[in-house]
N, C-alpha and C. Protein backbone atom coordinates (compact mmCIF):
# COMPACT_ATOMS: atom_id res chain seq x y z
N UNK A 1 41.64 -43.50 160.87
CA UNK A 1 43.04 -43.58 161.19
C UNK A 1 43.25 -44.55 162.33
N UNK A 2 44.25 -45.12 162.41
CA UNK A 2 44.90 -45.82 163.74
C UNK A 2 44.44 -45.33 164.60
N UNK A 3 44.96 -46.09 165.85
CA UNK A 3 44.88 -45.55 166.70
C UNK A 3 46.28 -44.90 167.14
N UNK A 4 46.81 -43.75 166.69
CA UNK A 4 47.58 -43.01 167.54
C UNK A 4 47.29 -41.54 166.38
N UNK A 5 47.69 -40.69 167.30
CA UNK A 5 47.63 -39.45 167.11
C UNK A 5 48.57 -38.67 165.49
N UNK A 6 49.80 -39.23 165.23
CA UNK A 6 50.89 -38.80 164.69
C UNK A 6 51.17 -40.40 163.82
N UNK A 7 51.75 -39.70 162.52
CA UNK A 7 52.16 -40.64 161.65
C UNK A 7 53.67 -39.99 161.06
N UNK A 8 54.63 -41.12 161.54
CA UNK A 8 55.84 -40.91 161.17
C UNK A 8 56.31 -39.73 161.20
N UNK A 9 55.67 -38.50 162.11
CA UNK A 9 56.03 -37.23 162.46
C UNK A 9 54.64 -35.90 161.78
N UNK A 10 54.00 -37.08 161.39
CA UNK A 10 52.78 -36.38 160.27
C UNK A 10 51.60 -36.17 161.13
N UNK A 11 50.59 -34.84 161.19
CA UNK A 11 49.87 -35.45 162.69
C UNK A 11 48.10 -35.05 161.81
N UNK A 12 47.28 -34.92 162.68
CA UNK A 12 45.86 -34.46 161.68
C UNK A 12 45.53 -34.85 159.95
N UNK A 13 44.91 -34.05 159.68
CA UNK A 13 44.65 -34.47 158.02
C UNK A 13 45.34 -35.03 157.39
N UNK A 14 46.65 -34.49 157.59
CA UNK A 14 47.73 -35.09 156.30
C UNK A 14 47.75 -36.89 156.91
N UNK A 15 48.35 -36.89 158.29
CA UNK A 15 47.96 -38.56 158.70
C UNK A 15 47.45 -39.42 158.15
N UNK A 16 46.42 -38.78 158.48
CA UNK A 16 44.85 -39.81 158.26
C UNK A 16 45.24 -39.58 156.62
N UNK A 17 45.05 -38.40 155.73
CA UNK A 17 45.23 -38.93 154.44
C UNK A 17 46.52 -40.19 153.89
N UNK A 18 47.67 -39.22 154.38
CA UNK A 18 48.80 -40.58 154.34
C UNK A 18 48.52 -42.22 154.48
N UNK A 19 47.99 -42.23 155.50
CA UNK A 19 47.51 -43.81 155.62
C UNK A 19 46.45 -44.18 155.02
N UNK A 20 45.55 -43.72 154.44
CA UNK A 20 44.52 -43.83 153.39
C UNK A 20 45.29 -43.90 151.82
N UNK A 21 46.06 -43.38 151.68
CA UNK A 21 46.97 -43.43 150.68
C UNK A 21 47.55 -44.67 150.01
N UNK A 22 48.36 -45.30 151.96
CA UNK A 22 49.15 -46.33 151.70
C UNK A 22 48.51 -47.45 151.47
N UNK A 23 47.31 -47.47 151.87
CA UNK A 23 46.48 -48.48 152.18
C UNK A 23 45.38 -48.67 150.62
N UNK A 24 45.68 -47.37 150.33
CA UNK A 24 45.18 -47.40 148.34
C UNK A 24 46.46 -48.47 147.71
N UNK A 25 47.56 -47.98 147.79
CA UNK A 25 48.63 -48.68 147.19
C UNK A 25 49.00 -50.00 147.93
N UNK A 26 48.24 -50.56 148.72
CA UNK A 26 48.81 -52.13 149.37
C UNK A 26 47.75 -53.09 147.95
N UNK A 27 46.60 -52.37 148.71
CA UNK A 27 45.25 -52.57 147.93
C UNK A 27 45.59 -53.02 146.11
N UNK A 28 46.30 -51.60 145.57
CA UNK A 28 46.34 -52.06 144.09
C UNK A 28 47.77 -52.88 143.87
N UNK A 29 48.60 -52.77 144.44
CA UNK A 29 49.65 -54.14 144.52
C UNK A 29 49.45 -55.56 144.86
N UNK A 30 48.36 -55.71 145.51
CA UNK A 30 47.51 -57.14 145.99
C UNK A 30 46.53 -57.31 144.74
N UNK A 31 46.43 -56.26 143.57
CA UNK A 31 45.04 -56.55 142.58
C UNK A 31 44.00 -56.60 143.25
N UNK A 32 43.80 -56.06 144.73
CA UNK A 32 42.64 -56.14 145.28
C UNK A 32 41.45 -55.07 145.18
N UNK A 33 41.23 -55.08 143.66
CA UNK A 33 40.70 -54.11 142.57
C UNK A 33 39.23 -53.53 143.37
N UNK A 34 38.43 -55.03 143.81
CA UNK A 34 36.84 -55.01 144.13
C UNK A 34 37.41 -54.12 145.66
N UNK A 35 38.11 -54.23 146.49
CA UNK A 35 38.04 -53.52 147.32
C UNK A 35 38.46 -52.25 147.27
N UNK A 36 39.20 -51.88 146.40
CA UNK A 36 39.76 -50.56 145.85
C UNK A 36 38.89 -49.94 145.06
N UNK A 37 38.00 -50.70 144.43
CA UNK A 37 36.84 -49.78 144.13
C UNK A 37 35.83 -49.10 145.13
N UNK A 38 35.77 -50.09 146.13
CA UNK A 38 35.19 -49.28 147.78
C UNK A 38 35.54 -47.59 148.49
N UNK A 39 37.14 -47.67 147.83
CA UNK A 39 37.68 -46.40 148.36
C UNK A 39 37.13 -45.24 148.09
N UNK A 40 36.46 -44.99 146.92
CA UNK A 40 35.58 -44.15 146.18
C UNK A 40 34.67 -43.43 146.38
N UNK A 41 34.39 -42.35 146.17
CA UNK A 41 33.39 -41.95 146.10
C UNK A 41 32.29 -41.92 144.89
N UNK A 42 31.07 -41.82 144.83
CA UNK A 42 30.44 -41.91 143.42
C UNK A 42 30.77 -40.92 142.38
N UNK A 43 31.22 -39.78 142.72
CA UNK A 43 31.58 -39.03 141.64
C UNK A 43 32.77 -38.58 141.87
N UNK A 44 33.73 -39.80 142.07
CA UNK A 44 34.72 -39.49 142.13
C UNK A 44 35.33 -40.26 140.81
N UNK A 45 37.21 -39.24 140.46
CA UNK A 45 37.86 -39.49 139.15
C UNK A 45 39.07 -40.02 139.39
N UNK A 46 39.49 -41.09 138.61
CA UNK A 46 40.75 -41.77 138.06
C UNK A 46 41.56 -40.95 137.62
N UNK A 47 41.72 -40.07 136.96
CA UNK A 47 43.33 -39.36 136.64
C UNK A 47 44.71 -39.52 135.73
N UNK A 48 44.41 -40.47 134.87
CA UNK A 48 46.59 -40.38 133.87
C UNK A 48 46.16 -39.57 133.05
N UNK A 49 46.87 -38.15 133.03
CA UNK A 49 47.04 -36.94 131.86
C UNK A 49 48.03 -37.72 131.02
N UNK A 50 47.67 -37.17 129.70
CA UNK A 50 49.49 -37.40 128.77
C UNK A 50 49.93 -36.05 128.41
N UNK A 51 48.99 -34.94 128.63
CA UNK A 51 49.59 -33.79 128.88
C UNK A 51 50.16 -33.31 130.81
N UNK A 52 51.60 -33.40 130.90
CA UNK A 52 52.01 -33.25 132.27
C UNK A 52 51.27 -32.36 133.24
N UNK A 53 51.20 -31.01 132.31
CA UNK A 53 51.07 -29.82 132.89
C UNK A 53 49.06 -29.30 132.77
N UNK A 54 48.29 -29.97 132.20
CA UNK A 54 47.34 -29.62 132.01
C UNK A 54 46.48 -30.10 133.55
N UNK A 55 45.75 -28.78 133.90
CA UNK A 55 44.54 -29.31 134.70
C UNK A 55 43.39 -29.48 133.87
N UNK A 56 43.19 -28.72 132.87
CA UNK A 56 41.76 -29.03 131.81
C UNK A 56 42.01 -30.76 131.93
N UNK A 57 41.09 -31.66 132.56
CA UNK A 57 41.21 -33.35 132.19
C UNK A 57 40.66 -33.44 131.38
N UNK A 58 38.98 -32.49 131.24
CA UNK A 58 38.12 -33.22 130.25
C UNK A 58 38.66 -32.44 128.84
N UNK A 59 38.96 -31.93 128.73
CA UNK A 59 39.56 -31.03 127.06
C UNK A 59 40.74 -31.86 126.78
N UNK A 60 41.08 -32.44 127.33
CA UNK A 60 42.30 -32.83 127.23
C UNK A 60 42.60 -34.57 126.88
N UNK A 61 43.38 -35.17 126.06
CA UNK A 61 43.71 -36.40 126.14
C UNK A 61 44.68 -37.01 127.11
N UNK A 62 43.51 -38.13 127.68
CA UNK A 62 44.05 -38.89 128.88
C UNK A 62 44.06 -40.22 128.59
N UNK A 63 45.46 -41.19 129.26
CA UNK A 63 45.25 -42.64 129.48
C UNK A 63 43.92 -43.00 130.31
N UNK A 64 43.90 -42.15 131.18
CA UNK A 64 42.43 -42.81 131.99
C UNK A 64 42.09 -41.69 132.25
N UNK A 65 40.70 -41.66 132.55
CA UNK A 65 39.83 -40.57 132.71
C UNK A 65 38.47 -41.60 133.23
N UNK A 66 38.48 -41.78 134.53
CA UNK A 66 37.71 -42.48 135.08
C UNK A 66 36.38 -41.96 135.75
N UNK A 67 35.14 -42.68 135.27
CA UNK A 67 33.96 -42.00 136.59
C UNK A 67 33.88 -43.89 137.28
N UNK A 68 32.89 -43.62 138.05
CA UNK A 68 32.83 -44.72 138.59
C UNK A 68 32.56 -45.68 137.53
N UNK A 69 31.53 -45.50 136.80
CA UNK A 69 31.29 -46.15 135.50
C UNK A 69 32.52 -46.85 134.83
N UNK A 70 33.47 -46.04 134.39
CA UNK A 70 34.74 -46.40 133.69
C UNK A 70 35.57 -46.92 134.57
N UNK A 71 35.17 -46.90 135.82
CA UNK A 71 36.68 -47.37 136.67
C UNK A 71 35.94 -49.20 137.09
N UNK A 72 34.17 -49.13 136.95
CA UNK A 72 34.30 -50.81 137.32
C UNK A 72 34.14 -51.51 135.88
N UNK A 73 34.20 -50.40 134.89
CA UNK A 73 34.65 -51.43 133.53
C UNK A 73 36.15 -51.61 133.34
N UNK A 74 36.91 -50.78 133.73
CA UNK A 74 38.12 -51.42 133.95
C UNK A 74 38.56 -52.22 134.85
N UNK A 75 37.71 -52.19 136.19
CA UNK A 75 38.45 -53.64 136.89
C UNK A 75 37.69 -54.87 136.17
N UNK A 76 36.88 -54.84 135.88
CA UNK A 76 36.09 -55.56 135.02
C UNK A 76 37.31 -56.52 134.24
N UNK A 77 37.30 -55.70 133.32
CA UNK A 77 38.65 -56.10 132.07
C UNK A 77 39.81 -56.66 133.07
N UNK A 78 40.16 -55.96 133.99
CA UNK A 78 41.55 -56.56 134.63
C UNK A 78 41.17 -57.85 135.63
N UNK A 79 40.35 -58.27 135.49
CA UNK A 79 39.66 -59.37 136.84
C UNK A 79 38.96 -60.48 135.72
N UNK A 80 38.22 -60.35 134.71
CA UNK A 80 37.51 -61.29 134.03
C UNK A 80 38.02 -62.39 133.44
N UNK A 81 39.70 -61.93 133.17
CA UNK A 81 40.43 -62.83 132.45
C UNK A 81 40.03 -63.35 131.18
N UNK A 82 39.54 -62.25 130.41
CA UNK A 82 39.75 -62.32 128.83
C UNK A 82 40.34 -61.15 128.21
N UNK A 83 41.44 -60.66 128.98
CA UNK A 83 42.50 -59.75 128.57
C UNK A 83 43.58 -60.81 128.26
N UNK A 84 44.89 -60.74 127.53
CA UNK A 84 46.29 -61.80 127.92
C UNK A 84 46.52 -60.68 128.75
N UNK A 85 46.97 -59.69 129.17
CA UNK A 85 47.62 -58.61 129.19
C UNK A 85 46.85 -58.42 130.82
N UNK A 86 45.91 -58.99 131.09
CA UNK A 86 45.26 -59.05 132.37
C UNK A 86 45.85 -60.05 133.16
N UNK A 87 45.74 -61.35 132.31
CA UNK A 87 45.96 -62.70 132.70
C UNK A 87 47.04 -63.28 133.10
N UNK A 88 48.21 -62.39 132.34
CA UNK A 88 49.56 -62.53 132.65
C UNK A 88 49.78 -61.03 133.15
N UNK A 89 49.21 -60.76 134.25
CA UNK A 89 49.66 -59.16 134.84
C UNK A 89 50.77 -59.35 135.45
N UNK A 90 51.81 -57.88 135.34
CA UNK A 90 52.42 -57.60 135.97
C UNK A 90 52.22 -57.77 137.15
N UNK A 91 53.85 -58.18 138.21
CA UNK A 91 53.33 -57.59 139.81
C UNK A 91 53.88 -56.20 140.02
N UNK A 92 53.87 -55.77 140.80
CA UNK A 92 53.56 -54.71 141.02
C UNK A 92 54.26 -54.29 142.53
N UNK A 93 55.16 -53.36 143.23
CA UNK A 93 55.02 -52.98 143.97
C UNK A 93 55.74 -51.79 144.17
N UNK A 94 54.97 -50.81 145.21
CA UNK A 94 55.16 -49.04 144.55
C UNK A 94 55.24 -48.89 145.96
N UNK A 95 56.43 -47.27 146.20
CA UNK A 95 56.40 -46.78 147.05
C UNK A 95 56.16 -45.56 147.44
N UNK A 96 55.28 -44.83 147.95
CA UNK A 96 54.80 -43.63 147.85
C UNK A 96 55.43 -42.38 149.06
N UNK A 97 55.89 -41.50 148.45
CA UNK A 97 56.56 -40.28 149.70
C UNK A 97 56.32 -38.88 149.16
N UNK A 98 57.23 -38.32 149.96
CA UNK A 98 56.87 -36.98 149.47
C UNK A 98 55.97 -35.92 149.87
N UNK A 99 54.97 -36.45 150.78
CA UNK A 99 53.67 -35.94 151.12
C UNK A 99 53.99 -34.58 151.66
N UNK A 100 53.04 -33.62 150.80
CA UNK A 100 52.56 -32.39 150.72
C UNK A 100 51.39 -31.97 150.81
N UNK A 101 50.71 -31.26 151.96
CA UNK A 101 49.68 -31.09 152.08
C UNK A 101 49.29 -29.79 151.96
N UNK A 102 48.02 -30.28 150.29
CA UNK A 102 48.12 -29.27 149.75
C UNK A 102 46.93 -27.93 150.07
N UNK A 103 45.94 -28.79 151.07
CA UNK A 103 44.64 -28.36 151.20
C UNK A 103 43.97 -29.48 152.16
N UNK A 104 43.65 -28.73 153.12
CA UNK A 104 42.45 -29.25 154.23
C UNK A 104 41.32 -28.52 154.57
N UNK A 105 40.54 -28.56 153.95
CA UNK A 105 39.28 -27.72 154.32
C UNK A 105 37.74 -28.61 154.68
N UNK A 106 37.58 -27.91 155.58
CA UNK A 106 36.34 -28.40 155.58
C UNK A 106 36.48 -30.42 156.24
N UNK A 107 35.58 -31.01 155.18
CA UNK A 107 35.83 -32.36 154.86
C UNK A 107 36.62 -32.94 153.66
N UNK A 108 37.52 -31.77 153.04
CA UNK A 108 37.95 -32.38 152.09
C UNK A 108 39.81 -31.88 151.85
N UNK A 109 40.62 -33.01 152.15
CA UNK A 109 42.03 -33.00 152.35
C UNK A 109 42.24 -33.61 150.94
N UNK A 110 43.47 -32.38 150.42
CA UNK A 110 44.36 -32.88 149.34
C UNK A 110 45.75 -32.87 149.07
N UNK A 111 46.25 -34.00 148.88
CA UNK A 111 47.56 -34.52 148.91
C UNK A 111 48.21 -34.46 148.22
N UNK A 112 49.54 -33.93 147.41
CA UNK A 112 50.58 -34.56 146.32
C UNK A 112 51.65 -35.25 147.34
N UNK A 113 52.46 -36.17 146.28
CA UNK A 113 53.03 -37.49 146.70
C UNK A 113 53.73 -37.66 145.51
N UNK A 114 54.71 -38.30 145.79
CA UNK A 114 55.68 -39.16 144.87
C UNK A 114 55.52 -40.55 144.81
N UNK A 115 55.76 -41.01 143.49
CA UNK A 115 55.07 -42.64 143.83
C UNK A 115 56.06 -43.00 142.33
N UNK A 116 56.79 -44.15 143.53
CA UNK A 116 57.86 -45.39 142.38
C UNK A 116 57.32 -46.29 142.66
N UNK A 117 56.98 -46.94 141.05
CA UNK A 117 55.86 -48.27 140.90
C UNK A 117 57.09 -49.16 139.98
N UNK A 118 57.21 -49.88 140.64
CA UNK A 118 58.46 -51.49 139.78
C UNK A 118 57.22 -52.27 139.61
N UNK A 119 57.24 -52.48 137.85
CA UNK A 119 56.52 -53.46 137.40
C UNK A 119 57.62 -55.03 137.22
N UNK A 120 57.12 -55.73 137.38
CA UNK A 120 58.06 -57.54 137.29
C UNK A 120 56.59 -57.98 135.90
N UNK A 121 57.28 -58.08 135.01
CA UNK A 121 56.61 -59.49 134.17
C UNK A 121 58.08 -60.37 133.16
N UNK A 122 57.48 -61.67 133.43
CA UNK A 122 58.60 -62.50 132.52
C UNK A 122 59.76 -61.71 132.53
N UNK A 123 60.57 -61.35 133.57
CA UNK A 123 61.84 -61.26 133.69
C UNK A 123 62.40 -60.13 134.01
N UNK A 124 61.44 -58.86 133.69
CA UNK A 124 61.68 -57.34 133.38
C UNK A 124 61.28 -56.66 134.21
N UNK A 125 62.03 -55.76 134.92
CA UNK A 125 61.15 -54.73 135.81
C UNK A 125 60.75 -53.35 135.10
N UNK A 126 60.59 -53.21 134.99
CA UNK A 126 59.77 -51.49 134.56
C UNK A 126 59.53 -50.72 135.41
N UNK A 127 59.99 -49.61 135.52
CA UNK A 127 59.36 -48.35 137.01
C UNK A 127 58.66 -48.09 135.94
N UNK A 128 57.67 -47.62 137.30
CA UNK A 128 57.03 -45.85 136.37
C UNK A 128 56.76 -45.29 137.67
N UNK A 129 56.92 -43.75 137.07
CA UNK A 129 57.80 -42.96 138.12
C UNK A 129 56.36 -42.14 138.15
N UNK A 130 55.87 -41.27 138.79
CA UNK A 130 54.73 -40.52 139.10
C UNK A 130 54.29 -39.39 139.97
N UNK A 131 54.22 -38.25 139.60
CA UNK A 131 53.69 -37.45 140.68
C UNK A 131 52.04 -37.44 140.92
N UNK A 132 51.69 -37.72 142.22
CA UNK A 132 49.99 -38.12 142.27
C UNK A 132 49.77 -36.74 143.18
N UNK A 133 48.15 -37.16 142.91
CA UNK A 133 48.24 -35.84 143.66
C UNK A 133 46.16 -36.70 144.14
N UNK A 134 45.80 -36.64 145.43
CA UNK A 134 44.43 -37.70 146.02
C UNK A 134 43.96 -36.37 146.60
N UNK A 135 42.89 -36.30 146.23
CA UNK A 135 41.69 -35.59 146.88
C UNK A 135 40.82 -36.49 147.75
N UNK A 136 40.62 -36.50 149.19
CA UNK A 136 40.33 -37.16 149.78
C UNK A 136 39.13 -36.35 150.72
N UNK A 137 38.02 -37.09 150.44
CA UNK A 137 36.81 -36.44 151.12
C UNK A 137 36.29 -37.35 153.15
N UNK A 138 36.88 -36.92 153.61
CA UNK A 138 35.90 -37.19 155.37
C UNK A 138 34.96 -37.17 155.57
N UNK A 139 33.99 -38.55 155.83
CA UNK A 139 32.49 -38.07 156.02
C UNK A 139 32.45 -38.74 156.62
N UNK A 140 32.02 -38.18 158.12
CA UNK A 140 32.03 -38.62 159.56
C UNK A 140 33.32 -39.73 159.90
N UNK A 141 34.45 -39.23 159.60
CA UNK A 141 35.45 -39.94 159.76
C UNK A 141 36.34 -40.96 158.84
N UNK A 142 34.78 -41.55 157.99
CA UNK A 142 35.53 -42.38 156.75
C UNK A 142 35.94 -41.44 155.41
N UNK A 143 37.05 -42.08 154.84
CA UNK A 143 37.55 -41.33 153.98
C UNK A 143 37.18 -42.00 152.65
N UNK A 144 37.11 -41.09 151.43
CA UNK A 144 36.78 -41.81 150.22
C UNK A 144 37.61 -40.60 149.13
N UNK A 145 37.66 -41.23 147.76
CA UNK A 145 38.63 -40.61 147.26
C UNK A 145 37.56 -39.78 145.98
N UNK A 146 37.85 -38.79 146.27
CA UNK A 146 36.72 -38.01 145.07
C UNK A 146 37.95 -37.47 143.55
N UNK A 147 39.21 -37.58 143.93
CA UNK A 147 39.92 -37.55 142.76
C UNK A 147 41.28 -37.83 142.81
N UNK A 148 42.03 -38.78 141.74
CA UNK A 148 43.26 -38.72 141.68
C UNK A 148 43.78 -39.02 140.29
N UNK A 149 45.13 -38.36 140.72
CA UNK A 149 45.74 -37.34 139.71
C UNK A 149 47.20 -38.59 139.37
N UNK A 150 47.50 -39.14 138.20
CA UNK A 150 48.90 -40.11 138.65
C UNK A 150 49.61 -39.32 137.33
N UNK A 151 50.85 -37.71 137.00
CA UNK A 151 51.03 -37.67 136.42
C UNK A 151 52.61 -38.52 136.28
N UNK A 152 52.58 -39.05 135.58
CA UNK A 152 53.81 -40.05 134.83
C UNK A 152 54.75 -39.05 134.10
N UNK A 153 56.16 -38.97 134.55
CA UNK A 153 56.93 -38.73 134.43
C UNK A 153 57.50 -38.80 132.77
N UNK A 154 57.19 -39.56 132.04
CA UNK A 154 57.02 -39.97 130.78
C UNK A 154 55.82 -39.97 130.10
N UNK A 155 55.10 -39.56 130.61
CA UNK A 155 53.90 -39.72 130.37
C UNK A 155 53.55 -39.37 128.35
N UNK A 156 54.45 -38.28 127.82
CA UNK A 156 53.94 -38.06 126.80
C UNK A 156 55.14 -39.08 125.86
N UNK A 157 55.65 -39.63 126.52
CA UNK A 157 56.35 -40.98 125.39
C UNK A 157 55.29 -41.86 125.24
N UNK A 158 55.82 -43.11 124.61
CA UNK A 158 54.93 -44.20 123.80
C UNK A 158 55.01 -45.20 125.63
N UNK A 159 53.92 -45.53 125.59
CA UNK A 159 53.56 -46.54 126.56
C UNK A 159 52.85 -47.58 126.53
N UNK A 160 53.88 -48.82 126.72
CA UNK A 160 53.39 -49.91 126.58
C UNK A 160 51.89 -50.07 127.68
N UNK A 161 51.05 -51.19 126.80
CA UNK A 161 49.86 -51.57 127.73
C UNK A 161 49.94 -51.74 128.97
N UNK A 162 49.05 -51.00 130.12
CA UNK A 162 49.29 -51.45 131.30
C UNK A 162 47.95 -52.80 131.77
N UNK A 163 48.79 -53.55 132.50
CA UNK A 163 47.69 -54.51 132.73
C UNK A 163 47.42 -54.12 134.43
N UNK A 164 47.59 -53.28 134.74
CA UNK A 164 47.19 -53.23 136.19
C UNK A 164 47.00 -51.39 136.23
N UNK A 165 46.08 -50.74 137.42
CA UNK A 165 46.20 -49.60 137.73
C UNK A 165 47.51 -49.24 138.67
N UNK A 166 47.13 -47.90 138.25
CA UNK A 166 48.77 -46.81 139.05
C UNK A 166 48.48 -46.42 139.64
């Protein structure tokens, strides 16, 4: 965390998670994928349900369902530039609030959040609207993300290809 004590009235765990948060979402609005894969932990998970309400992830059908494995074959695909859909990516920029702190134990703080993502390609903006929810692990101070949750508001309609993460 910064250096000060309190964030925007937010003070301890939730803080430090909050700004670990924002600093996830500067990160994937810059496509700064290779460093956003840093945030991680090794057995940590990616997260889009298309069922809203389900915690079962693995029984369940998901847009993403990430291990580390699956999450650097997808920046992979979004960075290599033999996607079109990569190549002509959306931009991207999302604003995240809401913060609820749902659990601090130990070394491991978890967050839900609201998050409005405006996509821009060739002319069009697109939201997508999202309730997230970051499991965030402390080890000796640095934070890494052992799970997150992006459920989409629409999620069980038809959805066009995304060329960037949420």
């Amino acid at each position: 965390m910064s250096n000060h004590d309190t964030l925007n009235g937010f003070s301890g765990p939730l803080a430090q998670a909050i700004e670990f948060i924002w600093r996830e979402a500067e990160l994937l609005d810059h496509k700064n994928y290779a460093e956003w894969a840093t945030l991680w932990s090794d057995s940590g998970k990616y997260i889009v349900p298309i069922d809203p309400d389900t915690e079962d992830f693995e029984a369940n059908l998901n847009y993403a369902y990430d291990d580390a494995r699956m999450r650097d074959l997808r920046i992979e695909r979004l960075t290599a530039g033999y996607s079109p859909s990569a190549v002509d990516a959306a931009k991207t920029i999302r604003t995240i609030s809401r913060f609820r702190l749902v659990e601090a134990a130990g070394d491991i703080v978890e967050v839900n959040s609201a998050q409005l993502l405006y996509a821009y390609k060739r002319g069009v903006h697109t939201p997508f609207v999202a309730d997230l929810n970051h499991r965030i692990r402390f080890t000796d101070g640095v934070p890494s993300l052992e799970r997150k949750v992006v459920r989409l508001i629409n999620s069980t309609d038809s959805l066009s290809a995304l060329g960037f993460l949420l």
